[in-house]
N, C-alpha and C. Protein backbone atom coordinates (compact mmCIF):
# COMPACT_ATOMS: atom_id res chain seq x y z
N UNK A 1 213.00 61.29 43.62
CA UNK A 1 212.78 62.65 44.11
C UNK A 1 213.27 62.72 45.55
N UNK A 2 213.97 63.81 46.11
CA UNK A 2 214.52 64.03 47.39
C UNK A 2 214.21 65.01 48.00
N UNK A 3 213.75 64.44 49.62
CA UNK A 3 213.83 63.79 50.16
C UNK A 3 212.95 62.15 50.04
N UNK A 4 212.97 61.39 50.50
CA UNK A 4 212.01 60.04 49.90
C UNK A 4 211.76 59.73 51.66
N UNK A 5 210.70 59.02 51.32
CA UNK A 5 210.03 58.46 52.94
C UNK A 5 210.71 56.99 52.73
N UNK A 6 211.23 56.87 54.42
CA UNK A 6 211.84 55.69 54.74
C UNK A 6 210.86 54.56 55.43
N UNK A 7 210.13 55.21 55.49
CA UNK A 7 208.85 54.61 56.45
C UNK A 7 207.51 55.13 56.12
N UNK A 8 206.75 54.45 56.27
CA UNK A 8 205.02 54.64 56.00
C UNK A 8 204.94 55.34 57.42
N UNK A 9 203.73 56.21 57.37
CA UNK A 9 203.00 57.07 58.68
C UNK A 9 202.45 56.31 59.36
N UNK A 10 201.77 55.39 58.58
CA UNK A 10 201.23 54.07 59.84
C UNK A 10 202.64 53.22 61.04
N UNK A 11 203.33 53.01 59.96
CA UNK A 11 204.27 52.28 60.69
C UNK A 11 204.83 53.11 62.16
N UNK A 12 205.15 54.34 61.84
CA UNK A 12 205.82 55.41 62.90
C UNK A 12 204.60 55.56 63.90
N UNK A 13 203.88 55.52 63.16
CA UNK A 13 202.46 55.95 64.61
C UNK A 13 202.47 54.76 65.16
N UNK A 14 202.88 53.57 64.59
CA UNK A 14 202.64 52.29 65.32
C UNK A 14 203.36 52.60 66.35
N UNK A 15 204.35 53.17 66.41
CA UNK A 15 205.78 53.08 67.57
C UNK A 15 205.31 53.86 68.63
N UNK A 16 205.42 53.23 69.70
CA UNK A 16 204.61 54.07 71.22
C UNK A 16 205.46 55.37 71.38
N UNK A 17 206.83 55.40 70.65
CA UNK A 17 207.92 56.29 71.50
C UNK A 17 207.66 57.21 70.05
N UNK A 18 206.87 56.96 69.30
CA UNK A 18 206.79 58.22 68.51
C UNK A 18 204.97 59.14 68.38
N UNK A 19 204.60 58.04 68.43
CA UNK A 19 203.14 58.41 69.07
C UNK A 19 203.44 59.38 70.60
N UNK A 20 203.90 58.86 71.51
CA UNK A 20 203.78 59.67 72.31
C UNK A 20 204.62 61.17 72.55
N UNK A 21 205.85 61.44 71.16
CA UNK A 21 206.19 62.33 70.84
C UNK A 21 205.04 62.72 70.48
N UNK A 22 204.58 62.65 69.59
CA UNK A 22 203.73 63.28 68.24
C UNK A 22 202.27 64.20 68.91
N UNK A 23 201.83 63.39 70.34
CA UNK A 23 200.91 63.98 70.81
C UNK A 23 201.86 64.59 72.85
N UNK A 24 202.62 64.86 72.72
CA UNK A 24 203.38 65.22 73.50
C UNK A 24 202.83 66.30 74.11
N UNK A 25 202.84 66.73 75.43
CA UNK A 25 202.10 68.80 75.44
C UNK A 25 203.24 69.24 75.04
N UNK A 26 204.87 68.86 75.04
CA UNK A 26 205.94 69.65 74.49
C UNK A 26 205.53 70.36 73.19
N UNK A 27 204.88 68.99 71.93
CA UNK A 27 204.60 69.72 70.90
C UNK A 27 203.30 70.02 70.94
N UNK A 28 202.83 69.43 70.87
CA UNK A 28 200.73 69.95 70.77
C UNK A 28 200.80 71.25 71.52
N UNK A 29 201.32 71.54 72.91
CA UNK A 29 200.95 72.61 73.46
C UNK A 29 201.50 73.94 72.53
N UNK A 30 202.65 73.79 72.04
CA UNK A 30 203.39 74.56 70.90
C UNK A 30 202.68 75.23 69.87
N UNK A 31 202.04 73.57 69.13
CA UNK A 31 201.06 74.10 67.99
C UNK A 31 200.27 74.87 68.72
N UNK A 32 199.66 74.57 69.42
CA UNK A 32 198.24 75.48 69.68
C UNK A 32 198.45 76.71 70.00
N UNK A 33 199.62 77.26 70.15
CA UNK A 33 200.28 78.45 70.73
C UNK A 33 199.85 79.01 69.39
N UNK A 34 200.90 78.54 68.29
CA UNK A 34 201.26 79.16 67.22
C UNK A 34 199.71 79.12 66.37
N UNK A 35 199.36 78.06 66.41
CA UNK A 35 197.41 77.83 65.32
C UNK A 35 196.53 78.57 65.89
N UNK A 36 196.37 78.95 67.11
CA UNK A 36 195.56 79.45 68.46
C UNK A 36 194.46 78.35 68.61
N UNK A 37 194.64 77.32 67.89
CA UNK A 37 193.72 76.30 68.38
C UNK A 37 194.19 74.71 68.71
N UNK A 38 193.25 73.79 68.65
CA UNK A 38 193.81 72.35 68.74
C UNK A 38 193.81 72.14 67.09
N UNK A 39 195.17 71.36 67.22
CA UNK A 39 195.52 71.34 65.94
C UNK A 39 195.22 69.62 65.53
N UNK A 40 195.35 69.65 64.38
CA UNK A 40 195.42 67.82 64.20
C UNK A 40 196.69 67.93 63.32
N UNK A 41 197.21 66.35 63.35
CA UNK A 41 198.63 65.75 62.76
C UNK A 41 197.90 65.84 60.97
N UNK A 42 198.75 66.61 59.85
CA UNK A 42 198.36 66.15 58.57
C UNK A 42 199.62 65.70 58.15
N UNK A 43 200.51 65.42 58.88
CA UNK A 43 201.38 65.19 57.87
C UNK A 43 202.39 64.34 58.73
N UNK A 44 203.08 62.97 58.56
CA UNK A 44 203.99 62.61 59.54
C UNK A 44 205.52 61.42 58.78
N UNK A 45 206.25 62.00 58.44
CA UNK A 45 207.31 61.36 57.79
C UNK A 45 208.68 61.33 58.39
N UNK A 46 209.36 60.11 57.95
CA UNK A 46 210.57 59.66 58.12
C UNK A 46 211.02 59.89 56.71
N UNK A 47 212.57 60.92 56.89
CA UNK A 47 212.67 60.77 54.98
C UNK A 47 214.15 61.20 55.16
N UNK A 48 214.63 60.67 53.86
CA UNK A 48 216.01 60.56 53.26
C UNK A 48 216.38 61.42 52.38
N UNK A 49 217.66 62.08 52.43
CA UNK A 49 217.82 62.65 51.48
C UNK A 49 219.78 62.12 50.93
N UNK A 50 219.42 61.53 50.15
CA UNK A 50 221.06 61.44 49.41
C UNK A 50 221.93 62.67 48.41
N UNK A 51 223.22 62.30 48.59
CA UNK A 51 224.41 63.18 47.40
C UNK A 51 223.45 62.47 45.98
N UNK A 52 223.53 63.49 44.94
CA UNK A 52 223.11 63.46 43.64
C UNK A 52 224.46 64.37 42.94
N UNK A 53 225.49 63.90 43.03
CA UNK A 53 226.17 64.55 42.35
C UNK A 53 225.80 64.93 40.73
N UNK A 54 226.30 65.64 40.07
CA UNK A 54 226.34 66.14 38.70
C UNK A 54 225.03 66.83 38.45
N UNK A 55 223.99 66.43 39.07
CA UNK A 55 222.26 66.48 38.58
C UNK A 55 221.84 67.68 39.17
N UNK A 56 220.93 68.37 38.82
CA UNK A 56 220.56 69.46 38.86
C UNK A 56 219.61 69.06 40.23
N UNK A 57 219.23 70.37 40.42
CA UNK A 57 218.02 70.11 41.90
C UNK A 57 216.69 69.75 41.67
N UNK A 58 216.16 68.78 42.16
CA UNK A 58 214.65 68.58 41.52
C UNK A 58 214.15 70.22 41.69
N UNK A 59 212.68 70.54 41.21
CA UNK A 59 211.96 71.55 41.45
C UNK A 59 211.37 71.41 42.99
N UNK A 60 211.54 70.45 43.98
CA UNK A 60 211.11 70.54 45.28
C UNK A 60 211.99 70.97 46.09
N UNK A 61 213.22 71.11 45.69
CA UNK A 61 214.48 71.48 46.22
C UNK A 61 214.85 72.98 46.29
N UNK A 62 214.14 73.46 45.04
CA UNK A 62 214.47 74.85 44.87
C UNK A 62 213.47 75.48 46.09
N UNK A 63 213.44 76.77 46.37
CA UNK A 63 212.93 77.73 47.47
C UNK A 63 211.35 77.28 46.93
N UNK A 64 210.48 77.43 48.15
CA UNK A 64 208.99 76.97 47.50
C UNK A 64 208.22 77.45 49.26
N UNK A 65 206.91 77.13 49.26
CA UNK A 65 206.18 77.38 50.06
C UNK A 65 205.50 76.03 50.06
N UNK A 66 205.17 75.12 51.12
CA UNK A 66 204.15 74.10 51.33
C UNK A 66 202.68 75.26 50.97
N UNK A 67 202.14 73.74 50.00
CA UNK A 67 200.54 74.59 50.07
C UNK A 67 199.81 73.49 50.51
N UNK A 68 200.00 73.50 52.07
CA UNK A 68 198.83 72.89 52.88
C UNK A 68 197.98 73.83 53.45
N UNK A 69 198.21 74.53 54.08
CA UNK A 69 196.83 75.32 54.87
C UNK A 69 197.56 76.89 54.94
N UNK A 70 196.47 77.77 55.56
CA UNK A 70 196.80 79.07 55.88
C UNK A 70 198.16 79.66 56.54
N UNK A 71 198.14 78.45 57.38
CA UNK A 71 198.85 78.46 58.54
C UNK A 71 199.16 77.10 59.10
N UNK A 72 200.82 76.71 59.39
CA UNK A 72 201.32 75.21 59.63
C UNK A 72 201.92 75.47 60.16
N UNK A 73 202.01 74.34 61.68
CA UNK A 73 202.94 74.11 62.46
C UNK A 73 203.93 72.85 62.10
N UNK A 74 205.02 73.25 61.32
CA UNK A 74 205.86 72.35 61.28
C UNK A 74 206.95 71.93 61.95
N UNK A 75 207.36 70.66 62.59
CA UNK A 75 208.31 69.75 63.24
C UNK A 75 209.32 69.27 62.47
N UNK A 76 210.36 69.89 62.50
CA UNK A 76 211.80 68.91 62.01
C UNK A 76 212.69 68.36 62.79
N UNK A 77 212.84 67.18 62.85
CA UNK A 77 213.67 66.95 64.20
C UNK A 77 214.83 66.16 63.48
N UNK A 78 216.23 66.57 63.47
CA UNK A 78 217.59 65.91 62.83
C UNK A 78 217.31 64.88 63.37
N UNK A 79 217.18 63.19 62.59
CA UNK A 79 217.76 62.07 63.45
C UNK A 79 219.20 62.25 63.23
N UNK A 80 219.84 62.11 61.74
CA UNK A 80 221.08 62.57 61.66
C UNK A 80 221.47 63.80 61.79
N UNK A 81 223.56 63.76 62.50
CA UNK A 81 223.56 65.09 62.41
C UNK A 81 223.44 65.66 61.01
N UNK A 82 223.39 67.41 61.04
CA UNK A 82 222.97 67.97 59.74
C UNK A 82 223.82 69.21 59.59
N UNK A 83 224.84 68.99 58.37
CA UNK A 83 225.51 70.10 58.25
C UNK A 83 225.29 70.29 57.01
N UNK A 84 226.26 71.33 56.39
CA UNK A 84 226.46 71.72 55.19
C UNK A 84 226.08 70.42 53.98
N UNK A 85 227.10 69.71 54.10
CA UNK A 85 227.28 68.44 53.12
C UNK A 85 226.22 67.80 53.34
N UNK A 86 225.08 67.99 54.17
CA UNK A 86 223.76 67.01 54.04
C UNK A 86 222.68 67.46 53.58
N UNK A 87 222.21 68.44 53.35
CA UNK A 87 221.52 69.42 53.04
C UNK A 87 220.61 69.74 54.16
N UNK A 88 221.14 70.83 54.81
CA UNK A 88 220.03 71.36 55.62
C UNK A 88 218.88 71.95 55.25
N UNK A 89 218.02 71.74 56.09
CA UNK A 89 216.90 73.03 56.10
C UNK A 89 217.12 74.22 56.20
N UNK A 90 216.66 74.89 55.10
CA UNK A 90 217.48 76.30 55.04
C UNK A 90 215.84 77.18 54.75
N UNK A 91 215.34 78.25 55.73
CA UNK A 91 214.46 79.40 55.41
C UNK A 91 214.83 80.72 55.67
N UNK A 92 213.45 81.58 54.73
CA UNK A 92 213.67 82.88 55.01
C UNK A 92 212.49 82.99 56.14
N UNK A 93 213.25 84.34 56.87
CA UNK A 93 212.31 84.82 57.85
C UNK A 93 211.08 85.49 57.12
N UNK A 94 209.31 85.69 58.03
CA UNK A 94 208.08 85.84 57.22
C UNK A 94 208.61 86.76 56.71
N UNK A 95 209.13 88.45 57.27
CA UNK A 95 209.38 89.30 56.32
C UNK A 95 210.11 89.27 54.98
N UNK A 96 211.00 88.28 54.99
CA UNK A 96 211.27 88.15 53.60
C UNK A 96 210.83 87.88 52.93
N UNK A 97 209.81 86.43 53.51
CA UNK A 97 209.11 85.38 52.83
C UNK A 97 208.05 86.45 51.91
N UNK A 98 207.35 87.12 52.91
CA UNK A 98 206.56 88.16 52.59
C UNK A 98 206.45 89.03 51.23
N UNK A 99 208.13 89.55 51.64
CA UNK A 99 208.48 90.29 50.36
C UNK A 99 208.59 89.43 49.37
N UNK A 100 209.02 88.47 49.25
CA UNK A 100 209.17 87.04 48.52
C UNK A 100 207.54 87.07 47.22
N UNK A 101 206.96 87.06 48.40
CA UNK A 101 205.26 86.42 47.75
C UNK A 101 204.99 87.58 47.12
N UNK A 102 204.99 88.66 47.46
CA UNK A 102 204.39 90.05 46.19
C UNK A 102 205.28 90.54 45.62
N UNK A 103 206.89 90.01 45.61
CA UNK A 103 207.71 90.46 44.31
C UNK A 103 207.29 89.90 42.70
N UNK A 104 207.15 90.91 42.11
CA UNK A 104 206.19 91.02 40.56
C UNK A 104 207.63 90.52 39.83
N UNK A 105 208.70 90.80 39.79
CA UNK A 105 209.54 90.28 39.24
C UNK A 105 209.78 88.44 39.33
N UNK A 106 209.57 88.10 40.31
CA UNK A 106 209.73 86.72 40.69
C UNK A 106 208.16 85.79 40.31
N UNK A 107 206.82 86.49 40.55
CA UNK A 107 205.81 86.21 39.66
C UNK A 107 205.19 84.85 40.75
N UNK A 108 206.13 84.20 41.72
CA UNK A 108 205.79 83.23 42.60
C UNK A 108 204.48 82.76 42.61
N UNK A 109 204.32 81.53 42.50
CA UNK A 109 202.68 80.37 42.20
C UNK A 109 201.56 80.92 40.71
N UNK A 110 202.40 81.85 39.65
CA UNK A 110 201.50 81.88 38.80
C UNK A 110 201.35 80.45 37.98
N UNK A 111 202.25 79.81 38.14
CA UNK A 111 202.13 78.07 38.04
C UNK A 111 202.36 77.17 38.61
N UNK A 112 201.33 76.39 38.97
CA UNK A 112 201.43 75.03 39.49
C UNK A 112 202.86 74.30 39.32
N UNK A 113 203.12 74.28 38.04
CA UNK A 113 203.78 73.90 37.70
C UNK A 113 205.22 73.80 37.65
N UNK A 114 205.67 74.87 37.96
CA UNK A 114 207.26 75.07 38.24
C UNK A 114 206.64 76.28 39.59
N UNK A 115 206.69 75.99 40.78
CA UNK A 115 205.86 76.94 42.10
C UNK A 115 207.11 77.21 42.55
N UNK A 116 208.21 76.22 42.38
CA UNK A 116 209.36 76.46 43.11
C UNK A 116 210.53 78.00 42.57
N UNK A 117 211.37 78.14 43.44
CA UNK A 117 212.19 79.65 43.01
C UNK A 117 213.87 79.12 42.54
N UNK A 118 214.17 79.33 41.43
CA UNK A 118 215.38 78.76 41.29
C UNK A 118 216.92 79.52 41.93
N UNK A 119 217.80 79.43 42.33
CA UNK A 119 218.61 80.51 43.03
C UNK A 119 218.65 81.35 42.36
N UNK A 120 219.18 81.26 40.94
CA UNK A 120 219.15 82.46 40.19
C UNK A 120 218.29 83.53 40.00
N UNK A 121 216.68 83.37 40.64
CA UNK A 121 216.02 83.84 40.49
C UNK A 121 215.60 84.97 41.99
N UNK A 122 216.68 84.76 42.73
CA UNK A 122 216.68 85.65 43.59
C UNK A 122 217.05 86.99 44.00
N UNK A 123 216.46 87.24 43.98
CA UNK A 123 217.01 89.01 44.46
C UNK A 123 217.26 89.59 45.17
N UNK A 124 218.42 90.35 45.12
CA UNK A 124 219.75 90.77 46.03
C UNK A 124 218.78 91.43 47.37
N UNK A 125 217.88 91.51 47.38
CA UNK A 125 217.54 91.50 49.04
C UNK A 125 217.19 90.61 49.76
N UNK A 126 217.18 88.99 49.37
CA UNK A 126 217.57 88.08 50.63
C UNK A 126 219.05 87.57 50.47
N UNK A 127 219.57 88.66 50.01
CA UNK A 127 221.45 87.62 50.39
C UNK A 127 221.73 88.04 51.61
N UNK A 128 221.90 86.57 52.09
CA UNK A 128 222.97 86.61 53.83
C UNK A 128 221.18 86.58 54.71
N UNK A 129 219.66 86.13 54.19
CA UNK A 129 219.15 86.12 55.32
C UNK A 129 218.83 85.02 55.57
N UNK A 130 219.13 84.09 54.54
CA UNK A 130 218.71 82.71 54.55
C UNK A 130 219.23 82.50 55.59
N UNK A 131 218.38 81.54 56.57
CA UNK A 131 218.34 80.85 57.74
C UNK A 131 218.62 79.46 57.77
N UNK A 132 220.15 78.85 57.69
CA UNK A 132 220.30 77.62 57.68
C UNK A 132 220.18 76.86 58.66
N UNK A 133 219.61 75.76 58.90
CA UNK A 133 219.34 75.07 59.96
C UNK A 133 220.38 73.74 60.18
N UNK A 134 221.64 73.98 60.98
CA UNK A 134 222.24 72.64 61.11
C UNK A 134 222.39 72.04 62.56
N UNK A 135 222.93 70.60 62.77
CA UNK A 135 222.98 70.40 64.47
C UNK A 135 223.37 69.46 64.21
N UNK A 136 223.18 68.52 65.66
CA UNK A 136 223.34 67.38 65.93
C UNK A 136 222.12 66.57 66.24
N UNK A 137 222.34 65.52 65.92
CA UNK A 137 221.17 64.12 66.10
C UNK A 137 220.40 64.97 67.17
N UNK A 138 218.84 65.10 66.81
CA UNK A 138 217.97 65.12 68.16
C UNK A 138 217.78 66.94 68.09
N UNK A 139 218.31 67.80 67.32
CA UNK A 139 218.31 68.95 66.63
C UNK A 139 216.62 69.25 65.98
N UNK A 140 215.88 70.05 66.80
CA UNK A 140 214.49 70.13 66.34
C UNK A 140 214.01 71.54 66.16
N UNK A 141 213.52 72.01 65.22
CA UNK A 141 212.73 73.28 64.28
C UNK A 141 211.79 73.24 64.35
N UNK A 142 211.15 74.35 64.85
CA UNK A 142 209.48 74.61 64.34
C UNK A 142 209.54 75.93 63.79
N UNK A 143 208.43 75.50 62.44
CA UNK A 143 208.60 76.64 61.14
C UNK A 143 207.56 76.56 60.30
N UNK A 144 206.98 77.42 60.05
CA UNK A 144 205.44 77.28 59.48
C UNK A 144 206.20 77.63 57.64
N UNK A 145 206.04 76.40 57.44
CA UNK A 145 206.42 76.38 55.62
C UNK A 145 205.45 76.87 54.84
N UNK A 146 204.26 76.76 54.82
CA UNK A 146 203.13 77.89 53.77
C UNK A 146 203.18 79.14 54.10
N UNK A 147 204.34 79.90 55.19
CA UNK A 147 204.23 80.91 54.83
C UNK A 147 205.89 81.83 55.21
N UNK A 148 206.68 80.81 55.21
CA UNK A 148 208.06 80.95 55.58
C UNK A 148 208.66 80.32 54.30
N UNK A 149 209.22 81.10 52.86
CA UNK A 149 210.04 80.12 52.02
C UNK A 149 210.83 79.27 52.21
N UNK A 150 210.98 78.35 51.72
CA UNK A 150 212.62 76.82 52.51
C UNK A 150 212.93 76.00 51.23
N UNK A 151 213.41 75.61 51.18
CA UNK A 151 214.43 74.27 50.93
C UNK A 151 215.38 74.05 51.57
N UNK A 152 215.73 72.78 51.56
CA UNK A 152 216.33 71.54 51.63
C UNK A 152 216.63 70.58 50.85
N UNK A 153 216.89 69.50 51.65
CA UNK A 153 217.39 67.89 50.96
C UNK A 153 218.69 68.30 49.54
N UNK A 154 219.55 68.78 49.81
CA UNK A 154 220.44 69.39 49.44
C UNK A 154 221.69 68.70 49.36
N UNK A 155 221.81 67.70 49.52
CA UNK A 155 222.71 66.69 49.74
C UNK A 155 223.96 66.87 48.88
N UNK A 156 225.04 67.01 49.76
CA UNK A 156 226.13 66.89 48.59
C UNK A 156 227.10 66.03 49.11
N UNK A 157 227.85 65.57 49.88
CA UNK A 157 228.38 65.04 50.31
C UNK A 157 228.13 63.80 50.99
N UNK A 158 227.13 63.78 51.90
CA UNK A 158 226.55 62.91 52.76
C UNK A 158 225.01 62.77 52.89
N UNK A 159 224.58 61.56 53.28
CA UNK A 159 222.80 61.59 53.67
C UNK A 159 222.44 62.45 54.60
N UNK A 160 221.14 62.90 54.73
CA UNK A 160 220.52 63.27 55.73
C UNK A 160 219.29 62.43 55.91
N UNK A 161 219.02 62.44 57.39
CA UNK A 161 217.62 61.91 58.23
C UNK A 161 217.26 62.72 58.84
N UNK A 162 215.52 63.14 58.78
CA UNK A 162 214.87 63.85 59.55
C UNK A 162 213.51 63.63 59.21
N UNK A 163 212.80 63.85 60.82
CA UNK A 163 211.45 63.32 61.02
C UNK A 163 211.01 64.83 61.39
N UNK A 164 209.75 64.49 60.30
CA UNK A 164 209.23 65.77 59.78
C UNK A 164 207.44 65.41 60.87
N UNK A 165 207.05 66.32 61.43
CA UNK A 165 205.25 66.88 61.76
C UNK A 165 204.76 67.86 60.93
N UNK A 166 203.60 67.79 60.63
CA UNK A 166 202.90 68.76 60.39
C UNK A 166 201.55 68.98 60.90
N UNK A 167 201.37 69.93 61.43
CA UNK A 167 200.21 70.18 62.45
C UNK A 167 199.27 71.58 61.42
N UNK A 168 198.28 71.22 61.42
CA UNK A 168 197.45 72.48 60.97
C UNK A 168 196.05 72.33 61.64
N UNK A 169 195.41 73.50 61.47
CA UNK A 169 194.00 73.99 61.77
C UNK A 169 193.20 72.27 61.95
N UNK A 170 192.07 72.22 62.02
CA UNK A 170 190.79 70.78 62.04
C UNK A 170 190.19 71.08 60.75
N UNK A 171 189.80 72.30 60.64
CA UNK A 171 189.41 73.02 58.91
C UNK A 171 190.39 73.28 58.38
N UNK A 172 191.45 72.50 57.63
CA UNK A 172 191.96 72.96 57.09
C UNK A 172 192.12 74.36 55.85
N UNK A 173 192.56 74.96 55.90
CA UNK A 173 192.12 76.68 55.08
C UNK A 173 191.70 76.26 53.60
N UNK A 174 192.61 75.44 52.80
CA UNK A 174 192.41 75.07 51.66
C UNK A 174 191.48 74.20 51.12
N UNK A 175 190.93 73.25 52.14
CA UNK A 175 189.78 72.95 51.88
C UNK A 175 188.03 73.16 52.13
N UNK A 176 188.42 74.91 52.81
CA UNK A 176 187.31 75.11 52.92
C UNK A 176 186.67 75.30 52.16
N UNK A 177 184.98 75.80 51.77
CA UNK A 177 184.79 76.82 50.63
C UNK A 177 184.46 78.15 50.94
């Protein structure tokens, strides 16, 4: 499945020069902008994404929404550069996303099971808004994925590397009652 973790979360937190990214005021002060509170780390990966020629896109690949919390502060930072042929991170802005989530034609999370949006299944009012994300090494995004649609790991040509954060609420929304 693509993207794949290159590294365990323990291991990266082991590293002083990523720990002291990770709790940085560059980013923490960020999250808290965007959460309006102190946020905690739920999520912290190193991950790969390879060319799969001939093969169809997994279902994580297609357009989807993270269902971690209400509201996520997410970190993408290119280690590699990231163009076309690597698969970028590609989203819609909330208003689309928006329109996205209560289009009755598209039916979005009535299953667990296939949650993701296949291209074909899009409708001619997000063509041309998709937001592709490409750069060079050291190239960093913040983008709240549970409520901004995305895919990635798109690989066609070449690998991609990128070190992913995820920052949410201390209560997380989904596990409240």
């Amino acid at each position: 499945v693509m993207p794949y973790p290159i590294a365990s979360p323990c291991d990266l937190l082991r590293s002083d020069a990523i720990f002291k990214f990770v709790t940085s005021d560059a980013i923490v002060s960020r999250a808290v902008k965007y959460l309006g509170e102190l946020p905690i780390l739920t999520y912290i990966s190193l991950v790969r994404s390879d060319p799969r020629p001939d093969r169809p896109w997994d279902p994580l690949q297609n357009l989807h929404l993270d269902i971690i919390d209400s509201k996520v502060f997410r970190v993408i930072v290119h280690i590699s550069e990231v163009d076309q042929s690597n698969g970028p991170f590609s989203f819609y802005p909330l208003s689309v996303s928006d329109r996205l989530k209560s289009d009755r034609s598209i039916n979005y999370g009535a299953s667990l099971v296939d949650a993701g949006i296949p291209d074909e299944k899009l409708p001619p009012y997000t063509e041309g808004l998709l937001q592709v994300i490409t750069g060079p090494a050291g190239s960093t995004l913040f983008v709240d994925s549970s409520n901004c649609f995305h895919l990635g790991s798109r690989a066609k040509d070449q690998s991609r590397c990128v070190f992913m954060l995820t920052y949410t609420s201390l209560a997380i929304e989904n596990m409240r009652s």
